[in-house]
N, C-alpha and C. Protein backbone atom coordinates (compact mmCIF):
# COMPACT_ATOMS: atom_id res chain seq x y z
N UNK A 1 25.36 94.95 -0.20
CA UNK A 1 24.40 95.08 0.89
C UNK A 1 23.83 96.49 0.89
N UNK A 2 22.53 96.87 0.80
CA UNK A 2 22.12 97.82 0.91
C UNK A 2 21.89 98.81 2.77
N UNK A 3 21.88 99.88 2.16
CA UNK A 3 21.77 100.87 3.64
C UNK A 3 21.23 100.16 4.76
N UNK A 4 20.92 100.15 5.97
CA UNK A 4 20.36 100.15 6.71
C UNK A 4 18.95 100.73 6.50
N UNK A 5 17.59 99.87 6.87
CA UNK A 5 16.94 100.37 6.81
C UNK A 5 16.02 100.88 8.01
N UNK A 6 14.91 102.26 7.83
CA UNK A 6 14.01 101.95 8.86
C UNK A 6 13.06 100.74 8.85
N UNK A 7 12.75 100.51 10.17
CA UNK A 7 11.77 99.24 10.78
C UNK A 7 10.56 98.81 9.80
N UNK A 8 10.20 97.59 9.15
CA UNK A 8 9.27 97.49 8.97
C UNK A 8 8.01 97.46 9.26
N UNK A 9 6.54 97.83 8.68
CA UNK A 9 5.58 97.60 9.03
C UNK A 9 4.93 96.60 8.34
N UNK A 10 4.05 95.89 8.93
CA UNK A 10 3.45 94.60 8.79
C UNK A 10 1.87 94.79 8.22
N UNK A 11 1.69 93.97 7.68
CA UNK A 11 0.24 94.04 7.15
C UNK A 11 -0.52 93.16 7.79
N UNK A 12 -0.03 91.90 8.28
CA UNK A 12 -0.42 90.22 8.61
C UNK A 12 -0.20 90.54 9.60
N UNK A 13 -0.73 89.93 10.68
CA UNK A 13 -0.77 90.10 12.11
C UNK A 13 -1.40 88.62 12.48
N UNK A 14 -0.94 88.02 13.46
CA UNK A 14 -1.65 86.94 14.14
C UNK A 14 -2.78 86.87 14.67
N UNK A 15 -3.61 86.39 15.02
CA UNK A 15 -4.77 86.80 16.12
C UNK A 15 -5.07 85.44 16.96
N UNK A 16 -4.15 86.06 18.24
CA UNK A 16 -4.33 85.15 18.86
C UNK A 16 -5.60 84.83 19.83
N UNK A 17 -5.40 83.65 20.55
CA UNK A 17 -6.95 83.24 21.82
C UNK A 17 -7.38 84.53 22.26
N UNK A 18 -8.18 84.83 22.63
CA UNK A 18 -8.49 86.02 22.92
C UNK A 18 -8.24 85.80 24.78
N UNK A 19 -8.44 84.42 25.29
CA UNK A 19 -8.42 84.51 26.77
C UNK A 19 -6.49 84.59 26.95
N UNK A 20 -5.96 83.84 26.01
CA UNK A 20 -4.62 83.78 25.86
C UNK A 20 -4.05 85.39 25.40
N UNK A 21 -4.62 85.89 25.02
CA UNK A 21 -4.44 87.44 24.48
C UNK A 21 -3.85 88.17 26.10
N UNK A 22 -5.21 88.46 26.16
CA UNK A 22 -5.70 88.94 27.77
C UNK A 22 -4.51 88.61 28.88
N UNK A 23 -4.33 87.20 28.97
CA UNK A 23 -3.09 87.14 29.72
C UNK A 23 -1.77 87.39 29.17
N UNK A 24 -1.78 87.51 28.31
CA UNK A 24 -0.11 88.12 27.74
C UNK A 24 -0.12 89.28 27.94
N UNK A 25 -1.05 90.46 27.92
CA UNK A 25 -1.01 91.60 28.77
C UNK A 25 -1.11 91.77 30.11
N UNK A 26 -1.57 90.94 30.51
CA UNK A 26 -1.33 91.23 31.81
C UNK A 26 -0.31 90.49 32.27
N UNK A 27 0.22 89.14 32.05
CA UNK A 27 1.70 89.49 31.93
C UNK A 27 2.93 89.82 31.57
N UNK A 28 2.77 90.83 30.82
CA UNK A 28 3.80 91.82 30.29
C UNK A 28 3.33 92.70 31.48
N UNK A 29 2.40 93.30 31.78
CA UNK A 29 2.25 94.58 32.83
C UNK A 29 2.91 94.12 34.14
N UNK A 30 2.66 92.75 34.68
CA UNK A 30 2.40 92.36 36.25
C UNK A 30 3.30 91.47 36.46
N UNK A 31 3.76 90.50 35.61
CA UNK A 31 4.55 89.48 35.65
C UNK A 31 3.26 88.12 36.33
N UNK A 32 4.41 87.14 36.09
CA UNK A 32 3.43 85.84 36.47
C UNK A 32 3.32 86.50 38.50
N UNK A 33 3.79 86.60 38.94
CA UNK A 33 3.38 86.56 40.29
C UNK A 33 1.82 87.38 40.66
N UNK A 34 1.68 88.63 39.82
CA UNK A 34 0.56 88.97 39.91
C UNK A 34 -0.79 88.62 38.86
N UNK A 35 -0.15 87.36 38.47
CA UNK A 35 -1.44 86.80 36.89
C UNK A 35 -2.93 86.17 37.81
N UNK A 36 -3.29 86.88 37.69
CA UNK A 36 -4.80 86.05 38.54
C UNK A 36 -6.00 85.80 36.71
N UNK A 37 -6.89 84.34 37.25
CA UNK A 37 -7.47 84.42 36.23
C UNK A 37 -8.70 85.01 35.93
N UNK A 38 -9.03 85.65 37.50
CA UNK A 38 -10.37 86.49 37.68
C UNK A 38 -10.27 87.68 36.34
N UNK A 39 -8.63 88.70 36.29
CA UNK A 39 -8.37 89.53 35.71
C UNK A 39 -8.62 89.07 34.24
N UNK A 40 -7.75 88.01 34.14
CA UNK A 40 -7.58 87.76 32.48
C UNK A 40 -9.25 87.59 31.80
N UNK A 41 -10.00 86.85 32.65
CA UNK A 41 -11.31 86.70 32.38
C UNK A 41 -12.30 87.98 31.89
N UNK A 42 -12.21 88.74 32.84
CA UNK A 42 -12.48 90.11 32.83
C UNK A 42 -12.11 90.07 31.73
N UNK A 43 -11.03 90.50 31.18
CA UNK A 43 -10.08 91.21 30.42
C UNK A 43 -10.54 90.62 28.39
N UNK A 44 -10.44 89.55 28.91
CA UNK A 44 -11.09 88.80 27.79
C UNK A 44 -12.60 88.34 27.33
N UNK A 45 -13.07 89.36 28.56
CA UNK A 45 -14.75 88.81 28.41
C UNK A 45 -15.51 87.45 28.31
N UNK A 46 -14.99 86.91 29.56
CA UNK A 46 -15.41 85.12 29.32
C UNK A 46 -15.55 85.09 30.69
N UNK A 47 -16.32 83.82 31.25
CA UNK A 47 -16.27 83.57 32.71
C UNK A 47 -14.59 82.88 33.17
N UNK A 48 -14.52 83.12 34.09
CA UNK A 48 -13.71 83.08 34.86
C UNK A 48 -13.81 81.08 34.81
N UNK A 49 -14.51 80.46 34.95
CA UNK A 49 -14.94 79.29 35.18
C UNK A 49 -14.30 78.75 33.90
N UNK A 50 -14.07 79.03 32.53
CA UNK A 50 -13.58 78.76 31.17
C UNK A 50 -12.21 79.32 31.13
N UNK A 51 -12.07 79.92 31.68
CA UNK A 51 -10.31 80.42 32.07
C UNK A 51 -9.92 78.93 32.95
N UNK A 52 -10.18 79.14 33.80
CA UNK A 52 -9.85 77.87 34.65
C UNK A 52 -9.92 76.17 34.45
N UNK A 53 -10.83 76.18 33.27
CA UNK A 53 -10.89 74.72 32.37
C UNK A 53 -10.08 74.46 31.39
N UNK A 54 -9.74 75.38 31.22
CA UNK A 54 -8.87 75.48 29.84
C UNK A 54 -7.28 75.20 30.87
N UNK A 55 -7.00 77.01 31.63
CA UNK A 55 -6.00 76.72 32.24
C UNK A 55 -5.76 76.94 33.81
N UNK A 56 -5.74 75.19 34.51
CA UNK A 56 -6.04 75.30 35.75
C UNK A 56 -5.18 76.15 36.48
N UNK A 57 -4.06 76.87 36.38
CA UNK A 57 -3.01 77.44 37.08
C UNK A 57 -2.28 78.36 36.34
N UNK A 58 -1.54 79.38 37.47
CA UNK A 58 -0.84 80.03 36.26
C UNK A 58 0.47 79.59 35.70
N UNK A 59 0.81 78.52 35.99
CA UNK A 59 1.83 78.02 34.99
C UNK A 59 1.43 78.06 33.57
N UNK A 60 0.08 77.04 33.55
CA UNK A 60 -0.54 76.45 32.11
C UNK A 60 -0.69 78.09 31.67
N UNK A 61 -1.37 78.87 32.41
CA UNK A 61 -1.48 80.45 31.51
C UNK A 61 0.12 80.80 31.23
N UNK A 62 0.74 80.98 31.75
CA UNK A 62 2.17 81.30 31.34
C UNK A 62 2.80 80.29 30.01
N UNK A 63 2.52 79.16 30.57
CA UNK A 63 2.95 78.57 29.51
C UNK A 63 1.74 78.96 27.91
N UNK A 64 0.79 78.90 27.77
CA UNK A 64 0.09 79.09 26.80
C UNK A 64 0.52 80.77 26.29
N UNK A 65 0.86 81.90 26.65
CA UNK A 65 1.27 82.80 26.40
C UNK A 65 2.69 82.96 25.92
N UNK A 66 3.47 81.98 26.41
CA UNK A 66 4.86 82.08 25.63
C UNK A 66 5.10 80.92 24.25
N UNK A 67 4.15 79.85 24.43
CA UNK A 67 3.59 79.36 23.17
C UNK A 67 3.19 80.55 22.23
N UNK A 68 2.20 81.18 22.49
CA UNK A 68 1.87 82.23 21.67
C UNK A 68 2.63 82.86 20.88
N UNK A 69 3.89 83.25 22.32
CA UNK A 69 5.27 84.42 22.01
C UNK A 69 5.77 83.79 20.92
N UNK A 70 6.34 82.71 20.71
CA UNK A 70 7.16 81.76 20.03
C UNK A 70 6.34 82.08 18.24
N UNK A 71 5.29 81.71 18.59
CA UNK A 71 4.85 81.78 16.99
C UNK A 71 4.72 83.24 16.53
N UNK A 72 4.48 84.04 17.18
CA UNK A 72 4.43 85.33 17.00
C UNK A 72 5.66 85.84 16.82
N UNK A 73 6.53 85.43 17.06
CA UNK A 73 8.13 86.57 17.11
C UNK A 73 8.45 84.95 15.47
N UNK A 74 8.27 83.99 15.51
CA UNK A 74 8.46 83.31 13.99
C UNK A 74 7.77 83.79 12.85
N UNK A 75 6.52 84.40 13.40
CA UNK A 75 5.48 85.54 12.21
C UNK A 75 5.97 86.44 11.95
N UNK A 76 6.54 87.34 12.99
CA UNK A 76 7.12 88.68 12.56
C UNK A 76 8.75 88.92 11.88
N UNK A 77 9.51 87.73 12.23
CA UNK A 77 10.64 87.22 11.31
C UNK A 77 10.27 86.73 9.81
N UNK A 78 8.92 85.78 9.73
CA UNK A 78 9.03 86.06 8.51
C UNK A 78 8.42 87.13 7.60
N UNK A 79 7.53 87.77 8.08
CA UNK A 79 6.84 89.12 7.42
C UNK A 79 8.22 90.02 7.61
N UNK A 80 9.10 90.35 8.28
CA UNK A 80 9.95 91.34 8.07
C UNK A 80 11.17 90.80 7.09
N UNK A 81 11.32 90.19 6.62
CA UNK A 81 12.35 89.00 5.41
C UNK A 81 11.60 88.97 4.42
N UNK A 82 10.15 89.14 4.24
CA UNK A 82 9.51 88.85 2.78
C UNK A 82 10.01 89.10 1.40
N UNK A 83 10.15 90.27 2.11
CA UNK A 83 10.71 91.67 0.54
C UNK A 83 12.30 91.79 0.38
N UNK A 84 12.45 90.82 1.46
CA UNK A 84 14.19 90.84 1.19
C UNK A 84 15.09 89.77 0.93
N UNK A 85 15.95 89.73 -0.31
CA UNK A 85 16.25 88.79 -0.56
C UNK A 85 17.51 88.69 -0.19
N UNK A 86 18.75 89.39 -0.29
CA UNK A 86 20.10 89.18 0.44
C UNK A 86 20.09 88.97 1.97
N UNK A 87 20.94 87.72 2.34
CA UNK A 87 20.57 87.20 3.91
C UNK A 87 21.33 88.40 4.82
N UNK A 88 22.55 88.94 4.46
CA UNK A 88 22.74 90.28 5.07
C UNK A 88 21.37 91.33 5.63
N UNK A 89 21.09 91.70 4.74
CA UNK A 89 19.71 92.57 4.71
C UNK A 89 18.56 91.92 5.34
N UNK A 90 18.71 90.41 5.43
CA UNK A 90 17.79 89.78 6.28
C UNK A 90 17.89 89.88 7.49
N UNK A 91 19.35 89.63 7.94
CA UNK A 91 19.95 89.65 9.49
C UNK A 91 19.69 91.24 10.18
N UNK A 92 19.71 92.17 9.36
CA UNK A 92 19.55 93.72 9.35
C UNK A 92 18.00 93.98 9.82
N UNK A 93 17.25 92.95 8.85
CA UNK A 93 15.96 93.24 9.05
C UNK A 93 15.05 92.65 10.69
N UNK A 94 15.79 91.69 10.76
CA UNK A 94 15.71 91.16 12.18
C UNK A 94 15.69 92.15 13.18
N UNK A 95 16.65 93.52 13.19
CA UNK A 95 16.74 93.99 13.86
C UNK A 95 16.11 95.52 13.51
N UNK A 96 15.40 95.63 12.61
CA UNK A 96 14.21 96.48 12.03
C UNK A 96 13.16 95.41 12.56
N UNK A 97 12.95 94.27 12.86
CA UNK A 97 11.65 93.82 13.38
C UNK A 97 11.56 94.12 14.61
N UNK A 98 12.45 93.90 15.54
CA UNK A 98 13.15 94.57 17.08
C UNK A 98 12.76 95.89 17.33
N UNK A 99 12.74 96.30 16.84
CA UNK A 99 12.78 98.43 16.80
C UNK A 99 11.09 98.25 16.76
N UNK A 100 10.35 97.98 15.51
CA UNK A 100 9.09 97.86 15.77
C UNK A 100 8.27 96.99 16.71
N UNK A 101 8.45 96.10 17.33
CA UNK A 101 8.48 95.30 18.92
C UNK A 101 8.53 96.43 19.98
N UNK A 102 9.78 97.16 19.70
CA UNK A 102 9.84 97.96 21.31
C UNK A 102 8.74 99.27 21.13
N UNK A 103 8.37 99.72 20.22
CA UNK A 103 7.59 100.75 19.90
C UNK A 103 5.96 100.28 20.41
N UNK A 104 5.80 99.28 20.72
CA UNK A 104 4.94 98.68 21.14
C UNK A 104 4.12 99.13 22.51
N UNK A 105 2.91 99.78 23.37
CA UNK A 105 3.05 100.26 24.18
C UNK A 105 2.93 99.22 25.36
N UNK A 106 2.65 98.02 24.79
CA UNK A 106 2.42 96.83 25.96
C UNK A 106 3.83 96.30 26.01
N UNK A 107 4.79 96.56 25.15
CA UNK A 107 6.51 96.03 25.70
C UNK A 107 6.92 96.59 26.77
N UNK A 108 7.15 95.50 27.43
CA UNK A 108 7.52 95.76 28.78
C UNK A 108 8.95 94.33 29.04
N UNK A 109 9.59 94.21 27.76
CA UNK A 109 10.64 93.15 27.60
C UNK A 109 10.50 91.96 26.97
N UNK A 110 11.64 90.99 26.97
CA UNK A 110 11.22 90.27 26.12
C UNK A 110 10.62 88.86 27.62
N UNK A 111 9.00 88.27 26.53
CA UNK A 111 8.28 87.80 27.76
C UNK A 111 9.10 86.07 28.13
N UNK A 112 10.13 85.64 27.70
CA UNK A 112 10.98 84.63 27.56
C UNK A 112 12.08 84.98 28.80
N UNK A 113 12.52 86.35 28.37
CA UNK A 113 13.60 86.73 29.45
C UNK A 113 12.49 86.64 31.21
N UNK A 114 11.88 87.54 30.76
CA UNK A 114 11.06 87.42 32.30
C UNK A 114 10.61 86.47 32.55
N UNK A 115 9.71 85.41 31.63
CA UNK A 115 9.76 84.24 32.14
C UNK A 115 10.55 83.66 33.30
N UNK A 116 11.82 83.58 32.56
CA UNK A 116 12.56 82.55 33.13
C UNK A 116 13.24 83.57 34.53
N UNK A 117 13.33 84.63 34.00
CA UNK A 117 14.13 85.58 35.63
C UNK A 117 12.72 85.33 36.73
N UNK A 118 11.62 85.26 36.54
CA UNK A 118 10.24 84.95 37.50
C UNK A 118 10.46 83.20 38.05
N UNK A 119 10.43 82.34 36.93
CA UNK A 119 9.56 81.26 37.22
C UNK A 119 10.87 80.04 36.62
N UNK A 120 11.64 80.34 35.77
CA UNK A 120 12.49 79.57 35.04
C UNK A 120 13.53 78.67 35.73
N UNK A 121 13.79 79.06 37.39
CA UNK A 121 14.76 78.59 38.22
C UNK A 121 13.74 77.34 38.63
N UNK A 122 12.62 77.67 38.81
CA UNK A 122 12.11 76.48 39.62
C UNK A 122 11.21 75.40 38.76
N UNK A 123 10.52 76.31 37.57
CA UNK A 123 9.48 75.55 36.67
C UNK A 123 10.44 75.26 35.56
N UNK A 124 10.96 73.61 34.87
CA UNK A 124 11.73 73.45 34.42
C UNK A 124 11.09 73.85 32.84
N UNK A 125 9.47 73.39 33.04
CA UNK A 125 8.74 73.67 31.29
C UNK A 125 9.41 75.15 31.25
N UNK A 126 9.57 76.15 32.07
CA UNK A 126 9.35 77.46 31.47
C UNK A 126 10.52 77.53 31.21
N UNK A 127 12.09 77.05 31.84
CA UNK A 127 13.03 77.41 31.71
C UNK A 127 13.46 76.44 29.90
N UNK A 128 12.67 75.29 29.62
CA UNK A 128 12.82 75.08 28.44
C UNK A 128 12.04 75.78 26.99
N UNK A 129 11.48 76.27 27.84
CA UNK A 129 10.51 76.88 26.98
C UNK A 129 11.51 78.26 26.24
N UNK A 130 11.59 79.06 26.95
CA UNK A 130 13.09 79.77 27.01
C UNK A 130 14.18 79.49 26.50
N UNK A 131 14.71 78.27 26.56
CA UNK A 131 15.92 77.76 25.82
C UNK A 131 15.57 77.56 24.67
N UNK A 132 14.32 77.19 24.10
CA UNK A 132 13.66 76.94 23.10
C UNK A 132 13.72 77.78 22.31
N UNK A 133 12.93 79.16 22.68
CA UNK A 133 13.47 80.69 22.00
C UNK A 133 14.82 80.88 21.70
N UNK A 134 15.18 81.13 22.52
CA UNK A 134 16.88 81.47 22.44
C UNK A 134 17.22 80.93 21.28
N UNK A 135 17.21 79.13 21.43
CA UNK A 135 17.79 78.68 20.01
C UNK A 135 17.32 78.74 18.95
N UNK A 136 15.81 79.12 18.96
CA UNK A 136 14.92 79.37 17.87
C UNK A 136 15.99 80.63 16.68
N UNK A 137 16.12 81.41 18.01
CA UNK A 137 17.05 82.65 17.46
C UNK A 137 17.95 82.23 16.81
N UNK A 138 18.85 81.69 17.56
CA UNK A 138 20.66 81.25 16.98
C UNK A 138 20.45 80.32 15.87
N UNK A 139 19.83 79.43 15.85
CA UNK A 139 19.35 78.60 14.30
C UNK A 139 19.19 79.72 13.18
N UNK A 140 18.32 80.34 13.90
CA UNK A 140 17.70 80.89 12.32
C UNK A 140 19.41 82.38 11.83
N UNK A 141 19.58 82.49 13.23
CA UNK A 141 20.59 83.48 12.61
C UNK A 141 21.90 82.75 12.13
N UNK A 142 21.86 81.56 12.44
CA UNK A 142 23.18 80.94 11.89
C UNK A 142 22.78 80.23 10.48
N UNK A 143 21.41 79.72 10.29
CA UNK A 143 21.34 80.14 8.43
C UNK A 143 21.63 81.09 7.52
N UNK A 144 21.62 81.97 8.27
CA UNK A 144 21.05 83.46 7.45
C UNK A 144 22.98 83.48 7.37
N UNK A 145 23.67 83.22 8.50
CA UNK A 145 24.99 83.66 8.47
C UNK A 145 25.64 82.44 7.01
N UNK A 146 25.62 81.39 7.49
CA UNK A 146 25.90 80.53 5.91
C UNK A 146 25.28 80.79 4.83
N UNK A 147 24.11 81.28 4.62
CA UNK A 147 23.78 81.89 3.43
C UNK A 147 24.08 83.34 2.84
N UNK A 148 24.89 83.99 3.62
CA UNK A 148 25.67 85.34 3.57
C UNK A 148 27.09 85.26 3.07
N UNK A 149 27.48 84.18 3.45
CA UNK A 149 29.16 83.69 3.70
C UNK A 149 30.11 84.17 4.91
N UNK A 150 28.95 84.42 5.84
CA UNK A 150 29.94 84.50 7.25
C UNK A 150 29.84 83.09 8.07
N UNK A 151 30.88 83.43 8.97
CA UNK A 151 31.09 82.55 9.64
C UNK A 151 30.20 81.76 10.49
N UNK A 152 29.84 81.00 11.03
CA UNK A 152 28.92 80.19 11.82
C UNK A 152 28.89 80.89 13.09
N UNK A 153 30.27 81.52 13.47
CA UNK A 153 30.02 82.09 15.03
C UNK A 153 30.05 83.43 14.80
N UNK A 154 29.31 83.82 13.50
CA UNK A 154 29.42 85.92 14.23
C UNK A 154 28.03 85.32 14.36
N UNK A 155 26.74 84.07 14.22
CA UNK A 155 25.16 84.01 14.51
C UNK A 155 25.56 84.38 15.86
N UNK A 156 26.80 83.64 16.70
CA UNK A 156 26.46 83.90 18.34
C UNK A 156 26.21 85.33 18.76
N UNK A 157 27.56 86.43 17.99
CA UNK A 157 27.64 87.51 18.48
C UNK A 157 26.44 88.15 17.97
N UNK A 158 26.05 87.86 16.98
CA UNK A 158 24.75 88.37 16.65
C UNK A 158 23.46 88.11 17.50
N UNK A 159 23.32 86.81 18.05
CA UNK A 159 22.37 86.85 19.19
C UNK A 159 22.43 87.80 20.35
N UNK A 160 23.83 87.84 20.62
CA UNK A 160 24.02 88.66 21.88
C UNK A 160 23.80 90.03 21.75
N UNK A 161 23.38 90.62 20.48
CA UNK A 161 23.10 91.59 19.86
C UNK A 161 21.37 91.60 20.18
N UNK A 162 21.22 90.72 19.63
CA UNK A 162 19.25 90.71 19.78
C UNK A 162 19.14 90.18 21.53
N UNK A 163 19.31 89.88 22.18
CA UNK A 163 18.79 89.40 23.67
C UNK A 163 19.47 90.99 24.18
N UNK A 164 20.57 91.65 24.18
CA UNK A 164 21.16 93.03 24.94
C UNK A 164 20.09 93.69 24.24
N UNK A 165 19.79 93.84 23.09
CA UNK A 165 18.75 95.11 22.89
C UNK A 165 17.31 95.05 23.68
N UNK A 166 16.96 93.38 23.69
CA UNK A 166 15.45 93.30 24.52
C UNK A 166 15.68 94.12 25.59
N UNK A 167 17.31 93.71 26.09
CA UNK A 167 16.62 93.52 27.81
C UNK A 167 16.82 95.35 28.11
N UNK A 168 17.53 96.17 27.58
CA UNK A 168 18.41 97.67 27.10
C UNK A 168 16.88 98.13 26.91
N UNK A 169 15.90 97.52 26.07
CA UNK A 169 15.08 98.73 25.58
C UNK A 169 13.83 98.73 26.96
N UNK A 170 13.79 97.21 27.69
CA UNK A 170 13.05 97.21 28.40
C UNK A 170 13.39 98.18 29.66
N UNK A 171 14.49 98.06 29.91
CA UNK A 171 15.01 99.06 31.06
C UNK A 171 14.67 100.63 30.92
N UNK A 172 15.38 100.94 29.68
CA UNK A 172 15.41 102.11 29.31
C UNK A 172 14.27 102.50 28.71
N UNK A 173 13.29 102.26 27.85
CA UNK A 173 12.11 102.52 27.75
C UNK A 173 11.92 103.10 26.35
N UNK A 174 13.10 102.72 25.47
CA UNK A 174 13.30 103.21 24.21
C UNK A 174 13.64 102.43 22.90
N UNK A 175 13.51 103.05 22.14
CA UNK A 175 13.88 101.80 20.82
C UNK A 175 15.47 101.95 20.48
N UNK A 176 16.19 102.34 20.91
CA UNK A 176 17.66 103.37 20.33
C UNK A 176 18.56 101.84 20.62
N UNK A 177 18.02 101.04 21.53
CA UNK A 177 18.76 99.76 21.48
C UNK A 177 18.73 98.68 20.18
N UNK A 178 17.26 98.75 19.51
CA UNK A 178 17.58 97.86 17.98
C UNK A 178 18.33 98.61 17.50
N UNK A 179 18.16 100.03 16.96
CA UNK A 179 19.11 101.08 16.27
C UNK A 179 20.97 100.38 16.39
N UNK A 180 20.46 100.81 17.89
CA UNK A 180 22.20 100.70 17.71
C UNK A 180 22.78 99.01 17.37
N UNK A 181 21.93 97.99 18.21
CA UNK A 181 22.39 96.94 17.41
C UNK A 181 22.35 96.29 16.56
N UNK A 182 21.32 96.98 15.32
CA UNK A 182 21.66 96.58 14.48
C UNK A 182 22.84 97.56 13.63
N UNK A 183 23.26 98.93 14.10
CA UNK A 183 24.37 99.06 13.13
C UNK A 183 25.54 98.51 13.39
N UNK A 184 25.56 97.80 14.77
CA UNK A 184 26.93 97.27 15.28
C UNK A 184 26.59 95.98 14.60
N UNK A 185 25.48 95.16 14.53
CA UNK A 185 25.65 93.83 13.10
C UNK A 185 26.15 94.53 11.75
N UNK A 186 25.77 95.66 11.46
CA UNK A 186 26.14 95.78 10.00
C UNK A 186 27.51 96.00 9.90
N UNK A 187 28.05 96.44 11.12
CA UNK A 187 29.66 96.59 11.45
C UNK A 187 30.77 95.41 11.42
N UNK A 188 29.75 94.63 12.31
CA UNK A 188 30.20 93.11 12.60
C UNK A 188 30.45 92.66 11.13
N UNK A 189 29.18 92.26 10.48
CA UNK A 189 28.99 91.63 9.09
C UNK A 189 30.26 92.08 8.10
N UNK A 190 30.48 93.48 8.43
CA UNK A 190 30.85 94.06 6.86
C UNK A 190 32.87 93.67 7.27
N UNK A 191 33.43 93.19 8.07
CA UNK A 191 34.54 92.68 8.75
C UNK A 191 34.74 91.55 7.82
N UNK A 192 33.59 90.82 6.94
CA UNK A 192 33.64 89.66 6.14
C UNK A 192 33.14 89.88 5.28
N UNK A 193 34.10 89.83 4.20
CA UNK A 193 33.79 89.71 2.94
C UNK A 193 33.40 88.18 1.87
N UNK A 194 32.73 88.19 1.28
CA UNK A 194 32.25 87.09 0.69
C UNK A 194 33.26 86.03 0.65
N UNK A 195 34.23 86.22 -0.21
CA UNK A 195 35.62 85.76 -0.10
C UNK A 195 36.70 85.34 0.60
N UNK A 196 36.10 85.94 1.96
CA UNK A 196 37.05 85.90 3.23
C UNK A 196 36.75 85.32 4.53
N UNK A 197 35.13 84.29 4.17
CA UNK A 197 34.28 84.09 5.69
C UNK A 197 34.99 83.03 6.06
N UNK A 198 36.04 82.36 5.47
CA UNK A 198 36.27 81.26 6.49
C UNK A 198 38.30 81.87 6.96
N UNK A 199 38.49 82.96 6.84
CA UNK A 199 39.43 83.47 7.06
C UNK A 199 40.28 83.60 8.97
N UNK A 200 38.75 83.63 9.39
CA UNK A 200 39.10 83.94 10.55
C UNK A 200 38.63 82.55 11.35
N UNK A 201 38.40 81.37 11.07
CA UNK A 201 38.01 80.48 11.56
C UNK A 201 39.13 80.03 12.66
């Protein structure tokens, strides 16, 4: 397994709706309670009247923005894995995609977590929508863990690694939370040796 590396940068970028754009900044800034579609309209340069046809409420805007989230955080998993072929160094890189996320000046957390701490108790789409992510995560990190030769359950501790750094960098206002969790995965990981992943089962 090679060093730890710094964060990747991306060449490919998504480009999303532009009215769907508009509201993912403004809710990352405001949260859904303050999402009006007068703003997003503005914001996106369209009438207000085509915001509202598209999406009558701000659920449908919330929901169309964490649709967004979903394909966008699956884009930036695979552009940060391209160049890397050991699944160790993949799981590593996950958390070099994290570090470049929080460096971001519109991160303001992860928009899944707030989702559901806003709207997720009562709107059941959003709270699945959310569960949806989450497992999006634990799938893909529990491949990466059988194709490494670790165990099926360090993917869990490894999630709990990527959801503590979102919510750590959003508080704190810094990137030092991917840093540190990803050297505590490379810590975790290196506990198993090729030879030894079903040792501790």
């Amino acid at each position: 397994m090679t060093a730890i590396a710094p964060p990747p940068t991306f060449d490919g970028q998504l480009e999303p709706d532009p009215v769907v754009a508009a509201a993912d900044r403004a809710l990352a800034r405001a949260g859904a309670a303050r999402l009006r579609h007068g703003d997003v309209a503005t914001a996106a340069g369209v009438d207000v009247r085509t915001v509202r046809a598209r999406f009558p409420d701000v659920l449908a805007l919330v929901t169309a923005v964490l649709r967004y989230r979903q394909e966008h955080w699956l884009h930036g998993l695979a552009m940060a894995t391209r160049a890397v072929s050991e699944p160790r160094d993949q799981i590593l890189a996950l958390f070099g995609y994290l570090e470049l996320c929080f460096t971001d000046d519109d991160w303001r957390g992860c928009a899944f977590i707030n989702g559901y701490g806003e709207l997720g108790r009562t709107e059941p789409s959003i709270a699945a929508l959310a569960d949806e992510h989450l497992a999006s995560i634990e799938a893909h990190l529990r491949t990466l863990c059988t194709e490494a030769s670790l165990p099926s359950y360090v993917a869990d501790g490894l999630s709990l690694l990527v959801q503590g750094a979102k919510v750590e960098a959003a508080i704190h206002g810094t990137t030092q939370p991917a840093r540190s969790a990803r050297m505590t995965a490379a810590v975790l990981m290196s506990v198993y040796g090729p030879a030894r992943a079903d040792r501790f089962i």
